[in-house]
Protein backbone atom coordinates (compact mmCIF):
# COMPACT_ATOMS: atom_id res chain seq x y z
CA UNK A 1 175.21 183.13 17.47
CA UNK A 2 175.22 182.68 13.63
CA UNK A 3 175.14 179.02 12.07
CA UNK A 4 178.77 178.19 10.82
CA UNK A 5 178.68 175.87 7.17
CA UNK A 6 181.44 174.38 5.67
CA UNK A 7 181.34 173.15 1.92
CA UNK A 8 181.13 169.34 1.89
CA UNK A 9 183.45 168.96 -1.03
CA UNK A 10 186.29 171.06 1.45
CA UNK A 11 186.04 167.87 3.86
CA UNK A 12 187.53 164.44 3.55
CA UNK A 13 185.99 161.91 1.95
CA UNK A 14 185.65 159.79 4.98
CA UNK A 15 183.85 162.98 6.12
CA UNK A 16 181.55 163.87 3.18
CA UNK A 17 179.84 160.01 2.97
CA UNK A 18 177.47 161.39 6.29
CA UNK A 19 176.43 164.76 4.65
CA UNK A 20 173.92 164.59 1.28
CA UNK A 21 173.74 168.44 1.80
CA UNK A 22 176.27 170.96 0.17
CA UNK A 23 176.78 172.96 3.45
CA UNK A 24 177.36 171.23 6.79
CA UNK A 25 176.77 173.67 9.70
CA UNK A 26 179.11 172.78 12.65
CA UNK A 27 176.31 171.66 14.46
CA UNK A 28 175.91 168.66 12.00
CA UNK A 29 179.53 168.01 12.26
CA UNK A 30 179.20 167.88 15.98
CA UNK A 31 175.70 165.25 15.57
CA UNK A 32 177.69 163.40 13.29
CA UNK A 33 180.83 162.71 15.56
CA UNK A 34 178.31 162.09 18.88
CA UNK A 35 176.49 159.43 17.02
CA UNK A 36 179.97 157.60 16.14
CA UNK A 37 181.20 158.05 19.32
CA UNK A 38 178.54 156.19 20.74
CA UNK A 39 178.54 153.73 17.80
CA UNK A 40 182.22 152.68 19.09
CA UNK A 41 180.86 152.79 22.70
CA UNK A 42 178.28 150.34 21.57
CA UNK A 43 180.38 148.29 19.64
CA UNK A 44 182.84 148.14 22.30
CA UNK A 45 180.72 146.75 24.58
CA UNK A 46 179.21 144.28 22.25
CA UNK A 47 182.90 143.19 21.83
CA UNK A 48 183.65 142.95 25.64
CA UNK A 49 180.25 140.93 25.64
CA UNK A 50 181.45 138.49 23.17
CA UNK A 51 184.40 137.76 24.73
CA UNK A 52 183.06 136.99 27.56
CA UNK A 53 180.90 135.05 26.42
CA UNK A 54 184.01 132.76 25.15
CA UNK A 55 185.92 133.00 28.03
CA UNK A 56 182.31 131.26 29.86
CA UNK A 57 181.27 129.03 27.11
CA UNK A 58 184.60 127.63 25.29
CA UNK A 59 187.25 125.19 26.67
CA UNK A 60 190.55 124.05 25.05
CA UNK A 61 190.09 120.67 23.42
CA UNK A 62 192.82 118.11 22.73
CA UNK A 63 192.80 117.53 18.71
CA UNK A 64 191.93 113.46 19.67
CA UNK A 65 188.91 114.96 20.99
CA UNK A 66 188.13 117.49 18.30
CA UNK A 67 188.20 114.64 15.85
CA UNK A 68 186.72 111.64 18.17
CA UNK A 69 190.36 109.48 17.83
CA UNK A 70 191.97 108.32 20.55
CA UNK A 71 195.46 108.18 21.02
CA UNK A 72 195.19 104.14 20.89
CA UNK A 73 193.90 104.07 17.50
């Protein structure tokens, strides 16, 4: 099968910031939307990480507490 190109400059500028090359085969376009795909896998995860990591480590404070008063003073 023959490589397909596409001009950069006839894709979006969102698009075009990935590409330093005039013509983009398909193939490139396909690379380039794998590798974000699992860029937002691995973010996700590293965002499901973190908040579990809150929900283990943090607990509600009272504001006397946060700023060592007590009620009585």
């Amino acid at each position: 099968m023959d490589q397909v190109y596409i001009k950069k400059n006839d894709l979006s500028e969102w698009t075009q910031k990935y590409f330093k090359e005039d013509l983009v085969s398909v193939d490139d376009l396909i690379r380039v939307i794998e590798d974000l795909d699992n860029e937002i896998d691995r973010v996700k995860e590293e965002f499901n990480d973190y908040k579990q990591m809150v929900e283990d480590n943090y607990k509600p404070i009272s504001a006397s507490s946060m700023y060592g008063v007590s009620r009585n003073d």
